[in-house]
N, C-alpha and C. Protein backbone atom coordinates (compact mmCIF):
# COMPACT_ATOMS: atom_id res chain seq x y z
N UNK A 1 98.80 -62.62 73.85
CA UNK A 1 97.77 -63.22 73.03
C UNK A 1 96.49 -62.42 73.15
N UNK A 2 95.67 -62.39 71.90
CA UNK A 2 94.54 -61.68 72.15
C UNK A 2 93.34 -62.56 71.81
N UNK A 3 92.08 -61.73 72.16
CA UNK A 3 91.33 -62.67 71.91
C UNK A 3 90.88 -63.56 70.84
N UNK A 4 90.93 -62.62 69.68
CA UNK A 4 90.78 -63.46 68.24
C UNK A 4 91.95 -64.42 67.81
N UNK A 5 93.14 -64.33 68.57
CA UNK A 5 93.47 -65.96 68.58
C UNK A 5 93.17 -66.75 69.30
N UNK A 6 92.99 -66.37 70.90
CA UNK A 6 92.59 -67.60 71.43
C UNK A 6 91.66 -68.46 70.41
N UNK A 7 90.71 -67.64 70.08
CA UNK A 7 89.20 -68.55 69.60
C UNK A 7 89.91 -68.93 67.92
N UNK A 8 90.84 -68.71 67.40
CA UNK A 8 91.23 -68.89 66.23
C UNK A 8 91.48 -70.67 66.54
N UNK A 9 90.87 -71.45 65.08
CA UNK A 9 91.57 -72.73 64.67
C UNK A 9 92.68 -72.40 64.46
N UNK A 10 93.47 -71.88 63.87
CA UNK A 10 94.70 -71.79 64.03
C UNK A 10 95.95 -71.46 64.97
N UNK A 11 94.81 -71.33 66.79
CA UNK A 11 95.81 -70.34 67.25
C UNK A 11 96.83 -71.79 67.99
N UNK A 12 97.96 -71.96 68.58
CA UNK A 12 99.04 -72.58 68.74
C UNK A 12 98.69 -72.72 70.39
N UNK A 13 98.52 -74.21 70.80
CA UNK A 13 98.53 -74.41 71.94
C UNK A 13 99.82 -73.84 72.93
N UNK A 14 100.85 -73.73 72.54
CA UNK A 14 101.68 -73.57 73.09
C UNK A 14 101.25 -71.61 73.50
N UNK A 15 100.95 -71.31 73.03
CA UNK A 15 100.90 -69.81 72.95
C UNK A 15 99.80 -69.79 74.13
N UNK A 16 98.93 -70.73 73.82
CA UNK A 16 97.63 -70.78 74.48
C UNK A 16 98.13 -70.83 76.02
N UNK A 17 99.29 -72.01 76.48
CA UNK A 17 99.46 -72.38 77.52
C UNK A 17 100.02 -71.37 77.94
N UNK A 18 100.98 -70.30 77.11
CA UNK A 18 101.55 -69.34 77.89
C UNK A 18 100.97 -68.41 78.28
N UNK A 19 99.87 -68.53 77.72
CA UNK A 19 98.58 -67.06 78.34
C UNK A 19 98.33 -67.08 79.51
N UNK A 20 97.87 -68.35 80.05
CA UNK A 20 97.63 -68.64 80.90
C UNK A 20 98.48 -68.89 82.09
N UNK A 21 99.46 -68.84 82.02
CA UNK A 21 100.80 -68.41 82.53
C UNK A 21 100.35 -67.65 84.04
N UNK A 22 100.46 -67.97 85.34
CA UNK A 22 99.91 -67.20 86.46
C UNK A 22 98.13 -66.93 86.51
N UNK A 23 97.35 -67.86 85.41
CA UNK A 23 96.57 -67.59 85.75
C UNK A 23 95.63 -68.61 86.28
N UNK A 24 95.95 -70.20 85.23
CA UNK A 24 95.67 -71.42 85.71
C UNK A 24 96.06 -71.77 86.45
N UNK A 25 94.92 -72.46 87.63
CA UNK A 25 95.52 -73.66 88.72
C UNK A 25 95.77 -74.54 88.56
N UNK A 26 97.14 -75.52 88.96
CA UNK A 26 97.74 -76.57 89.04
C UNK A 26 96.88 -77.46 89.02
N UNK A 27 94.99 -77.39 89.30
CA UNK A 27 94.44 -78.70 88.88
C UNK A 27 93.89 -78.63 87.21
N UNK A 28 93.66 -77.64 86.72
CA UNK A 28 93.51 -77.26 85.49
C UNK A 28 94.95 -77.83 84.57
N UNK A 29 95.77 -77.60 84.68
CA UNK A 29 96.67 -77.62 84.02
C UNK A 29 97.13 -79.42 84.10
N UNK A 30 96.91 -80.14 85.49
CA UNK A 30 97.18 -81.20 85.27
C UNK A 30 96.14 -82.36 84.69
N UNK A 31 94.44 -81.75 84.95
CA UNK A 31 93.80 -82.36 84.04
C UNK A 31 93.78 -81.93 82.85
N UNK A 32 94.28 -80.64 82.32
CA UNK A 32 94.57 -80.91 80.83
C UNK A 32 95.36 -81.88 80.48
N UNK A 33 96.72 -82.31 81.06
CA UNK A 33 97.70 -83.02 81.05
C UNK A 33 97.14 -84.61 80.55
N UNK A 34 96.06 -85.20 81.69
CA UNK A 34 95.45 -86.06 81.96
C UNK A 34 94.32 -86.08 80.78
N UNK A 35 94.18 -84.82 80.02
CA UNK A 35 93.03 -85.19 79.10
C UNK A 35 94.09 -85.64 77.93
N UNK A 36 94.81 -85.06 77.52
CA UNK A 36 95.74 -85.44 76.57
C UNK A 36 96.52 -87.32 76.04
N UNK A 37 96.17 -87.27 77.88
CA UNK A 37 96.90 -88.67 77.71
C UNK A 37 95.51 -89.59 77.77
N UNK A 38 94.43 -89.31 77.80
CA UNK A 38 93.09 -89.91 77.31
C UNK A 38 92.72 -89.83 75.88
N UNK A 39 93.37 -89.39 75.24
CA UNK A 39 93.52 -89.93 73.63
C UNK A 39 94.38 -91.12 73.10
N UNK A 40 95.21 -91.18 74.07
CA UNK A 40 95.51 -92.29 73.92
C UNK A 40 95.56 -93.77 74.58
N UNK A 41 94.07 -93.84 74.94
CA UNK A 41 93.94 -94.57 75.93
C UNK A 41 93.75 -95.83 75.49
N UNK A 42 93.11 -96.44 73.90
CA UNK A 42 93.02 -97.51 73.34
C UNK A 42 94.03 -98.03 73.40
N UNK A 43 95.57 -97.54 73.67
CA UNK A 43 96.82 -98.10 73.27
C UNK A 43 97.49 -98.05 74.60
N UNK A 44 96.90 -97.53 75.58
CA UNK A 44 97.94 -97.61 76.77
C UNK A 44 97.49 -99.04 77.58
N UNK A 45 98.23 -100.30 77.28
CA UNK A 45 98.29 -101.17 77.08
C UNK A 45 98.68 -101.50 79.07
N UNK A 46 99.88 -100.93 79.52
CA UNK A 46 100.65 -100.99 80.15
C UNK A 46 99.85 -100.29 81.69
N UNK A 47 99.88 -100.92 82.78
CA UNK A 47 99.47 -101.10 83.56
C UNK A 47 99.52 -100.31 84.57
N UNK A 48 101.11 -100.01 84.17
CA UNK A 48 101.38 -98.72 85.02
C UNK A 48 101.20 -97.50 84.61
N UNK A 49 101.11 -97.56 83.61
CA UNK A 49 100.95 -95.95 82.49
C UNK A 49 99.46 -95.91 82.52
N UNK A 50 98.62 -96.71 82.67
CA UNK A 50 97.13 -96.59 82.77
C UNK A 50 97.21 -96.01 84.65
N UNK A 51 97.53 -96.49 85.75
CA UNK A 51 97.50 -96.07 86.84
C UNK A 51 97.87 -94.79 87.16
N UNK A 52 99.10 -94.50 86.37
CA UNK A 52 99.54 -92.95 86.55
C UNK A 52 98.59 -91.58 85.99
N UNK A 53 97.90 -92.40 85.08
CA UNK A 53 97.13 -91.39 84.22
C UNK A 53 95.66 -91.14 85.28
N UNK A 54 95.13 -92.31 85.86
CA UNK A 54 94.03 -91.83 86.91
C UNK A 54 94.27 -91.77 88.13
N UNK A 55 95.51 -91.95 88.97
CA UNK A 55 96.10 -91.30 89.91
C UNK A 55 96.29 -89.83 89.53
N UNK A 56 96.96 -88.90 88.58
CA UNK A 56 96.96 -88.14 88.50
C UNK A 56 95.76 -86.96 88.25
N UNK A 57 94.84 -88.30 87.73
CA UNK A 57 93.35 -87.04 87.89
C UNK A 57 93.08 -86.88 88.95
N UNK A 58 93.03 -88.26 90.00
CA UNK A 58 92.82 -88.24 91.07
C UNK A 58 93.11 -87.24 92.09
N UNK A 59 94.29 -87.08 91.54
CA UNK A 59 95.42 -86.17 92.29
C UNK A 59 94.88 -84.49 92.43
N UNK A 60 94.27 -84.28 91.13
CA UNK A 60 93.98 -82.97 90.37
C UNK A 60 92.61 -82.36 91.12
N UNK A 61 91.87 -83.35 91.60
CA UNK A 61 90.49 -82.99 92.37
C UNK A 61 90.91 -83.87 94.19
N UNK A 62 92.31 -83.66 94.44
CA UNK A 62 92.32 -83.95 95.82
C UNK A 62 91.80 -85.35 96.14
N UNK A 63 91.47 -86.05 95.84
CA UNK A 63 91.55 -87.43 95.88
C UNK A 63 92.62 -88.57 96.10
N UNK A 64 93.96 -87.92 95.71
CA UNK A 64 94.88 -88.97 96.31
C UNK A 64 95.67 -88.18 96.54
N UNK A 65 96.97 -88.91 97.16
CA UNK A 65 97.67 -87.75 97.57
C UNK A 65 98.98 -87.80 97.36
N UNK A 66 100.08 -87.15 98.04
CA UNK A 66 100.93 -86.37 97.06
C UNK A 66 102.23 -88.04 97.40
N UNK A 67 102.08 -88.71 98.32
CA UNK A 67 102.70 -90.10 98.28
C UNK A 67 101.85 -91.23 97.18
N UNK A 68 101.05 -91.12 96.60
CA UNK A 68 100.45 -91.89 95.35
C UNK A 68 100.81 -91.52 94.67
N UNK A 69 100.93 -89.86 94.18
CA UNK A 69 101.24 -89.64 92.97
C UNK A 69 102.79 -89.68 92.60
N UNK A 70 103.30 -89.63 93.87
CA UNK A 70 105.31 -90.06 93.63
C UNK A 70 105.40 -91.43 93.13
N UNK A 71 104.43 -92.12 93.79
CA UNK A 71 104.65 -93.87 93.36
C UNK A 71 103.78 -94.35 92.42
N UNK A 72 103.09 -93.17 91.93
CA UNK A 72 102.88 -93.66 90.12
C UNK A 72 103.75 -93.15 89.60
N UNK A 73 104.14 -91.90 89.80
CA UNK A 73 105.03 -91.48 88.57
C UNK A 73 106.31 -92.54 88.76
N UNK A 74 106.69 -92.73 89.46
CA UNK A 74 108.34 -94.03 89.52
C UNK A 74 107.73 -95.31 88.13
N UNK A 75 106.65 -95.64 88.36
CA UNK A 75 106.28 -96.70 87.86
C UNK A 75 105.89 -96.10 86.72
N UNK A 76 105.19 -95.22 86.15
CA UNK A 76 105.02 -94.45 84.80
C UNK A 76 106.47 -94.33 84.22
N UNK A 77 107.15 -93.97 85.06
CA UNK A 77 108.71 -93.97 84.19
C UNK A 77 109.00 -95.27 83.88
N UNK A 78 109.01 -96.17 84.81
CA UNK A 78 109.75 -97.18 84.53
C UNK A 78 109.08 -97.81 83.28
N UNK A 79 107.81 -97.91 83.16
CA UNK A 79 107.14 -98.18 81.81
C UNK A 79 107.61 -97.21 80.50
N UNK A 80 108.00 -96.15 81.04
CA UNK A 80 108.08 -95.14 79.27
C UNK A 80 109.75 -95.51 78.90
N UNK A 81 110.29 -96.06 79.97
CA UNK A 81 111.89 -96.38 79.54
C UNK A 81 111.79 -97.49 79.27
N UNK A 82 110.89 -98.04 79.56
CA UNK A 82 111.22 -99.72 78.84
C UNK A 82 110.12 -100.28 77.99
N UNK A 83 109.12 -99.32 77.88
CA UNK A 83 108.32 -99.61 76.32
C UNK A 83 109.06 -98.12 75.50
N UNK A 84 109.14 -96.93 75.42
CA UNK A 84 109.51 -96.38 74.98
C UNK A 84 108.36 -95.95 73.65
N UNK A 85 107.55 -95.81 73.90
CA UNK A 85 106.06 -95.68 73.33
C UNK A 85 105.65 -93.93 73.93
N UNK A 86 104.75 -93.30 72.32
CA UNK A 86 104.88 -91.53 73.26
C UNK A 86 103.72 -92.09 74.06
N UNK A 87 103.06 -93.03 74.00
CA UNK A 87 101.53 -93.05 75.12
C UNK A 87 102.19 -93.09 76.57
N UNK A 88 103.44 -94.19 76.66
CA UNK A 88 103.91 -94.42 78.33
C UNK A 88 104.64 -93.06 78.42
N UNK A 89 105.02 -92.44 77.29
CA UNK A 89 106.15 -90.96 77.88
C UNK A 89 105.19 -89.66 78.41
N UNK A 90 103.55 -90.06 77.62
CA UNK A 90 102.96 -89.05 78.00
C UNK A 90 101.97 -89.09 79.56
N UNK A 91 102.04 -90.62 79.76
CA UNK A 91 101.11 -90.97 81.26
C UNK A 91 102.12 -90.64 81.74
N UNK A 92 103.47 -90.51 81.94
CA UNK A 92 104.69 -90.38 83.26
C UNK A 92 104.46 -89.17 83.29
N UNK A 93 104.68 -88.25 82.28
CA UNK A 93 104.64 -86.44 82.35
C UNK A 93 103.44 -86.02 83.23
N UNK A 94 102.14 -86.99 82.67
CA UNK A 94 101.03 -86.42 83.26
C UNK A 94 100.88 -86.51 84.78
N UNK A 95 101.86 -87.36 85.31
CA UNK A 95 102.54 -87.52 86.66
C UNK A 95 103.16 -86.92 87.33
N UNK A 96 103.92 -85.99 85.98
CA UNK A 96 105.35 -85.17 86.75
C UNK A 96 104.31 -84.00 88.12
N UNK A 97 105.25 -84.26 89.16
CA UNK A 97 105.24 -83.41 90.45
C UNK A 97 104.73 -81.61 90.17
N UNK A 98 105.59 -81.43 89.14
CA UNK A 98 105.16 -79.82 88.70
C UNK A 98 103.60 -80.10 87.64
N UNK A 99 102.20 -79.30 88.02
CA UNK A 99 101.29 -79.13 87.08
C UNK A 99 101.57 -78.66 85.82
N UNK A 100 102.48 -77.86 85.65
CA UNK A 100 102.81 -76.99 84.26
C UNK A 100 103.11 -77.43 83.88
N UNK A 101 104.71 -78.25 84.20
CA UNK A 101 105.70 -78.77 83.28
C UNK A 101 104.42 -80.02 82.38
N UNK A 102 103.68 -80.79 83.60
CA UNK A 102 102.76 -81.69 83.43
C UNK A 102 102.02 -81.85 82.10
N UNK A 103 101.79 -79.91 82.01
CA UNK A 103 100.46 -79.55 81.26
C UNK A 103 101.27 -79.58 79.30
N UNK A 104 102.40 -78.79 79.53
CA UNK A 104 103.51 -78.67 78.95
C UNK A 104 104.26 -79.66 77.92
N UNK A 105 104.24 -80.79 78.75
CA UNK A 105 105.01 -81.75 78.00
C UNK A 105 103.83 -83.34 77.51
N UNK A 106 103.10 -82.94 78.31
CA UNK A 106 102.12 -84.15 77.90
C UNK A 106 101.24 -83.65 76.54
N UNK A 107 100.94 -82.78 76.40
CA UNK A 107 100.15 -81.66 75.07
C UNK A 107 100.97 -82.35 74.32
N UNK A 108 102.34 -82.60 74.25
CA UNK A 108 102.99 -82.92 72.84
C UNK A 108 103.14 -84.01 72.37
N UNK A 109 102.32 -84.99 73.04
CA UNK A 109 101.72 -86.07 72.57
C UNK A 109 100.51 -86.30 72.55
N UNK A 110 99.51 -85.34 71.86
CA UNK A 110 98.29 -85.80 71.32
C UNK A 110 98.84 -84.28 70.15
N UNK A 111 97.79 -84.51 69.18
CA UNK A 111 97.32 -83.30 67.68
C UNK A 111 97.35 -81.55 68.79
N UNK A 112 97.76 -81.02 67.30
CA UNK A 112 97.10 -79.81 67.99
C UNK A 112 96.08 -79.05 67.89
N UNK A 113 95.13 -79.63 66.88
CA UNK A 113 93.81 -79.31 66.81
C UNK A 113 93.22 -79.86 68.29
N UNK A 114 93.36 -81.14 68.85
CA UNK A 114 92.91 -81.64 69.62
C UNK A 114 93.58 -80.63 70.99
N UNK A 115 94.56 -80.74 71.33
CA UNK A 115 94.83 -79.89 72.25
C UNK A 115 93.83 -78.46 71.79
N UNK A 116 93.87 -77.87 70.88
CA UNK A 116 93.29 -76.26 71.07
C UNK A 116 91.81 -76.80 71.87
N UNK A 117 91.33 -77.97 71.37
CA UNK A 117 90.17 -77.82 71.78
C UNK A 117 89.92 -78.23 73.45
N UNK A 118 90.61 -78.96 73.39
CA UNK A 118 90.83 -79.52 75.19
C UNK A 118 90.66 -77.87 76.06
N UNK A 119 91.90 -77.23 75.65
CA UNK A 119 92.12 -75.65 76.19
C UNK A 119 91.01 -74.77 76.25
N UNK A 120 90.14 -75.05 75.36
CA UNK A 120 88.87 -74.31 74.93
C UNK A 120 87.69 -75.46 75.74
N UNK A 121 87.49 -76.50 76.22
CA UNK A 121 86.61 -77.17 77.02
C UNK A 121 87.10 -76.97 78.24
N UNK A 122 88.21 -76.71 78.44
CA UNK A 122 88.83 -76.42 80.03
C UNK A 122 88.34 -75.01 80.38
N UNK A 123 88.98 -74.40 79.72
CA UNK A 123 88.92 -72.85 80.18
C UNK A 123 88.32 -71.41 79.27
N UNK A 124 87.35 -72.40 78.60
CA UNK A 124 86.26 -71.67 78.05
C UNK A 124 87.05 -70.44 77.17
N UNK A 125 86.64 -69.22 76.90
CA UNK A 125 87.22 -67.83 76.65
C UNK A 125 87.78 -66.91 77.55
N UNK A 126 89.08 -66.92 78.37
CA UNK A 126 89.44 -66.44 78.97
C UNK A 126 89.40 -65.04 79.04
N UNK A 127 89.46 -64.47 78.13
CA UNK A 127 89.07 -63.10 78.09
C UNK A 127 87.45 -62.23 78.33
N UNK A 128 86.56 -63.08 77.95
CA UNK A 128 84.93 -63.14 78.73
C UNK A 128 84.25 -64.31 79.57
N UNK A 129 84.41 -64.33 80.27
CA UNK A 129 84.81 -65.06 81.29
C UNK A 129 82.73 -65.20 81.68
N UNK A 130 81.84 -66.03 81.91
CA UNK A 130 80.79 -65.95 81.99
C UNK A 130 80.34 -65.87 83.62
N UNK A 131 79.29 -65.52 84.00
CA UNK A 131 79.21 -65.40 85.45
C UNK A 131 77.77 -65.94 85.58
N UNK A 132 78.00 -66.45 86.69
CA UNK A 132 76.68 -67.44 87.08
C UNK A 132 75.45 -66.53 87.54
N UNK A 133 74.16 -66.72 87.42
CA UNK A 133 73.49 -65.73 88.62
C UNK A 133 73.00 -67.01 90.01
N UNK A 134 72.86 -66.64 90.83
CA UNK A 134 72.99 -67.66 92.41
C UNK A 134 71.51 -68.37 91.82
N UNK A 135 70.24 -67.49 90.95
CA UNK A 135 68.84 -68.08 91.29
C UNK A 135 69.31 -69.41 90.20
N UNK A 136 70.01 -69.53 89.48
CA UNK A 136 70.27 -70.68 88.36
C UNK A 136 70.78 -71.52 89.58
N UNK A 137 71.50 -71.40 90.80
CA UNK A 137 71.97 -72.64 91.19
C UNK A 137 71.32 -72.97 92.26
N UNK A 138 70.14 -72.07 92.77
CA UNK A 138 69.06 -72.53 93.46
C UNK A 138 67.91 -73.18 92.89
N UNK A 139 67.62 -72.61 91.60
CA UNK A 139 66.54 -73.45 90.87
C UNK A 139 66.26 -75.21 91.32
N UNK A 140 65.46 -74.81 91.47
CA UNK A 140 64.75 -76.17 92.01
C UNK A 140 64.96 -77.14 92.70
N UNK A 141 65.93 -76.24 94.04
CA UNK A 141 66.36 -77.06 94.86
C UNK A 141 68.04 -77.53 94.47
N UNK A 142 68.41 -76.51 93.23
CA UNK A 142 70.27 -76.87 93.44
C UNK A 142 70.03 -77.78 92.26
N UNK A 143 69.12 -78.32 91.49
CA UNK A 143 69.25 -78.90 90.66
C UNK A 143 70.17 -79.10 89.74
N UNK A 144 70.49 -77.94 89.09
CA UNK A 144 71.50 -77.80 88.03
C UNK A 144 73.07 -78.17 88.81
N UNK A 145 73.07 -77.65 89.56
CA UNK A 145 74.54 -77.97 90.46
C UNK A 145 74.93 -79.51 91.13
N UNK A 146 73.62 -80.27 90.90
CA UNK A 146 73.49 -81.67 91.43
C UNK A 146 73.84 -82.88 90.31
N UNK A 147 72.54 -81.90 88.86
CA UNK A 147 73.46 -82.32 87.39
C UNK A 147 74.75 -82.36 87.27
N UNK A 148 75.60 -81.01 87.38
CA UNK A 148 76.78 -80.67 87.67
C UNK A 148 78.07 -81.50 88.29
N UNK A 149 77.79 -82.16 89.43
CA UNK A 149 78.72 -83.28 89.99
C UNK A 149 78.49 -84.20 89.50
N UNK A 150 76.69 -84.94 89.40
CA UNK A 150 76.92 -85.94 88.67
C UNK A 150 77.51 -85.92 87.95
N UNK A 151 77.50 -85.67 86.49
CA UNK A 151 78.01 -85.32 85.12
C UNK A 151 79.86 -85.68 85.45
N UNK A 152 80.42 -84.67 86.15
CA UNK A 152 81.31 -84.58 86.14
C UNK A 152 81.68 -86.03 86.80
N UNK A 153 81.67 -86.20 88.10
CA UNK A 153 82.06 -87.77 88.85
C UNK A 153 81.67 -89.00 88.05
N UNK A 154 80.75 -88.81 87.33
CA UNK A 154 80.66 -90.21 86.27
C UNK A 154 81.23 -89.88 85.04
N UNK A 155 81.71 -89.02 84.77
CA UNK A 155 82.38 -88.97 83.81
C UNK A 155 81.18 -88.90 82.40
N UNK A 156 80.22 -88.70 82.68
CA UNK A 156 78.79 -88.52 82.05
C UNK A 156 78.90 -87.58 80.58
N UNK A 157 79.69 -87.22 80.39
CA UNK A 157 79.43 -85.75 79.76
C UNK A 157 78.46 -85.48 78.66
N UNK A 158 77.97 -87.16 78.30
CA UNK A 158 76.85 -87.00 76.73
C UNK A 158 75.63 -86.37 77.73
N UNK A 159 75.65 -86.35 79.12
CA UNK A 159 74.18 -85.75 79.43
C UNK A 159 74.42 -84.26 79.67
N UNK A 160 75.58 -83.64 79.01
CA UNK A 160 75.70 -82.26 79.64
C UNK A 160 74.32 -81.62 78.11
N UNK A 161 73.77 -82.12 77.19
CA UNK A 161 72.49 -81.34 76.87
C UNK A 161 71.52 -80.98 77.76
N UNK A 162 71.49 -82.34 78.40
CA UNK A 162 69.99 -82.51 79.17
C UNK A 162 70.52 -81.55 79.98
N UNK A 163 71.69 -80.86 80.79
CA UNK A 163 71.99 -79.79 81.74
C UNK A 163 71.65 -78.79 80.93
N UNK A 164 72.33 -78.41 80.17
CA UNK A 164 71.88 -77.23 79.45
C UNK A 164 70.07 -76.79 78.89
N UNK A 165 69.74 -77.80 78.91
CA UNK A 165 68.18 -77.92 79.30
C UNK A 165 67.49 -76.67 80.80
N UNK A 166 68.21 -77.45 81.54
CA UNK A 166 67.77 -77.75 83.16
C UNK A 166 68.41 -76.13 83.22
N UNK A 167 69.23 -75.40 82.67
CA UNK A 167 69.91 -73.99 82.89
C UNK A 167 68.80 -73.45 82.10
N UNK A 168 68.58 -73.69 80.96
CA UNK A 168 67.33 -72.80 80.64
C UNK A 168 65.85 -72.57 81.23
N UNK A 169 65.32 -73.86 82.01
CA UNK A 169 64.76 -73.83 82.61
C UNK A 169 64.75 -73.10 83.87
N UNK A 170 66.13 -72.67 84.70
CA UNK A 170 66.50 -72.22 85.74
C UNK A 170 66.32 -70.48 85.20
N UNK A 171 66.57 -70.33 84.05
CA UNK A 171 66.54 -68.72 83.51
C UNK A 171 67.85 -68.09 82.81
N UNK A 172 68.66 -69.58 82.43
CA UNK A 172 69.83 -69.08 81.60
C UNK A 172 69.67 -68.77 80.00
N UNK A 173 70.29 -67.39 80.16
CA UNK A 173 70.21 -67.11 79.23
C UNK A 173 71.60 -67.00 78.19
N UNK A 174 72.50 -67.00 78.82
CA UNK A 174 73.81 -67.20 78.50
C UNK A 174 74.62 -68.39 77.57
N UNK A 175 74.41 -67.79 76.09
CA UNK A 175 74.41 -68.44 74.80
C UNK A 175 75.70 -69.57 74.78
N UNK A 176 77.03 -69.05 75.47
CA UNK A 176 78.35 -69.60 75.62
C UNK A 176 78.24 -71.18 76.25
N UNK A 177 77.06 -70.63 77.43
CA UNK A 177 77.59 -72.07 78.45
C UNK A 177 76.29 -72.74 77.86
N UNK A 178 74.98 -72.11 77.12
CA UNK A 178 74.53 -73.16 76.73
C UNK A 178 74.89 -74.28 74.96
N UNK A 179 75.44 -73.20 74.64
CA UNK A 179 76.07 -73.86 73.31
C UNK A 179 77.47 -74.58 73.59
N UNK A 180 77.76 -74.17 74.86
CA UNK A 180 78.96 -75.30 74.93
C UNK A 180 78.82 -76.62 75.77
N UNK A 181 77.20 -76.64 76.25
CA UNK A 181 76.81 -77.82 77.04
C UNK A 181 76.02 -78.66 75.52
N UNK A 182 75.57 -77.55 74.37
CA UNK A 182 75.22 -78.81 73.79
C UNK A 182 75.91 -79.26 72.32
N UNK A 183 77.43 -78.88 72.32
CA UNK A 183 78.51 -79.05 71.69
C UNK A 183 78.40 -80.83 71.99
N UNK A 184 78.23 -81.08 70.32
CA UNK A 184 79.16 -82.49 70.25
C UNK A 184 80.43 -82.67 70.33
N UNK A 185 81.01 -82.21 70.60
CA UNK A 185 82.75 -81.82 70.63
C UNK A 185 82.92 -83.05 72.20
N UNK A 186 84.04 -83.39 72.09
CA UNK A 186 84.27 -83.74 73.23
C UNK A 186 84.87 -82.87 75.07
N UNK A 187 83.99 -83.35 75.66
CA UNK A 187 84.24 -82.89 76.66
C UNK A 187 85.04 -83.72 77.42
N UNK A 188 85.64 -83.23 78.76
CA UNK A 188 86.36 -84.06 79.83
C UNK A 188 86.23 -83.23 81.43
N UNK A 189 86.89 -84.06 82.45
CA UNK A 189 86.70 -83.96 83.24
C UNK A 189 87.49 -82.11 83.96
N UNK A 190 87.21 -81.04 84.27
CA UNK A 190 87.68 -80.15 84.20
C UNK A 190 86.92 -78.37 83.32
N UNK A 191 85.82 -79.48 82.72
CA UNK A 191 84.99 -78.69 81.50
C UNK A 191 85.09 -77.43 82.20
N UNK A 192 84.90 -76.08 81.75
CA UNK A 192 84.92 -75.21 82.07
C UNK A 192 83.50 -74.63 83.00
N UNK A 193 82.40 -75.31 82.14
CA UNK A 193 80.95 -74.92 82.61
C UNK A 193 80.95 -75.55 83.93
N UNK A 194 81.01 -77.19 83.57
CA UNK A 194 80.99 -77.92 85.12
C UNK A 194 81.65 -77.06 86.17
N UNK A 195 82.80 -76.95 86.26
CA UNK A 195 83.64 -76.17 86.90
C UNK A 195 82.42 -75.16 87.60
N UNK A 196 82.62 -74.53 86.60
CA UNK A 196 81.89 -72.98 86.87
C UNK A 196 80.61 -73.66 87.86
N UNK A 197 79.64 -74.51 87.78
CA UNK A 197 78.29 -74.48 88.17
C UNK A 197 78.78 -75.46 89.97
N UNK A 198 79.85 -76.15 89.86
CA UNK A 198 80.51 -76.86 90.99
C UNK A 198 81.22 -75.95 91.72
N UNK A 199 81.59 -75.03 91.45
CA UNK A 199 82.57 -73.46 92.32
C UNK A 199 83.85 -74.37 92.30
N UNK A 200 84.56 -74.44 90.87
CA UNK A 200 85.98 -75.09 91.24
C UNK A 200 86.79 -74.23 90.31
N UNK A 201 88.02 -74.50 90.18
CA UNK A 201 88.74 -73.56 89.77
C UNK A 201 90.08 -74.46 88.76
């Protein structure tokens, strides 16, 4: 894949995921998984398919551990075999033990406009890849990096302008991460910038 598809509306998630092939980490790939199955969250009705889906974020930033996430996914299954609904087939996947397969099979239950864009809030332009300078994450005492967790742990993301603010103020000049902090587009937990300003991967 090259670069003018990645950034293409037209380019094919699936293609997308294979790029990334050896290069994404297993928490990337399973909160994509986990963002996917947050489209369908008005309808995931089912109790256990709602648990599997934030156990598995959980899972994705080290927060629970690898005996929670076996005993959601049992119970995510047992819900997608006996509602048989793609919302319960896609919270069990977002469960499955492997991140890829995770990332893989849960994508195919949401759009694929919506997936390209998830791929593109996760992992930005893989091919120019943006780099932080250290005085942006010292500015004013770590400020921007304090925005940064907040944002991300509350799940905040309508204040990622006011961050992109607080980066210009720090001396960013870097058009990508500030036009993608003040993108109405939806963001999620995994964003590429957050990431970047939190040192996660």
């Amino acid at each position: 894949m090259m670069e003018q598809e990645w950034l293409a509306w037209w380019a094919a998630p699936t293609r997308m995921l294979e790029h990334l092939r050896g290069k994404a980490s297993d928490r990337k790939l399973r909160l994509f998984a986990v963002a996917c199955c947050r489209g369908h969250r008005g309808r995931l009705h089912d109790e256990r398919s709602r648990r599997a889906v934030l156990v598995a974020e959980r899972f994705a930033d080290r927060t629970a551990s690898l005996a929670e996430l076996k005993a959601a996914r049992v119970e995510a299954w047992e819900a997608a075999r006996e509602l048989r609904t793609p919302e319960t087939w896609a919270a069990a996947e977002a469960a499955d033990l492997d991140a890829r397969f995770a990332a893989h099979t849960a994508a195919g239950q949401t759009g694929w406009a919506r997936q390209r864009h998830l791929l593109h809030d996760l992992f930005g332009n893989p091919f120019r890849p943006s780099r932080l300078a250290p005085l942006w994450l010292r500015w004013n005492g770590g400020t921007v990096v304090a925005m940064a967790r907040g944002i991300y742990e509350g799940h905040a993301f309508e204040d990622l302008p006011f961050l992109a603010d607080a980066l210009e103020e720090a001396g960013c000049t870097d058009e990508r991460i500030l036009a993608h902090c003040r993108s109405r587009r939806e963001h999620v937990r995994g964003c590429w910038v957050l990431d970047l300003l939190r040192g996660k991967g």
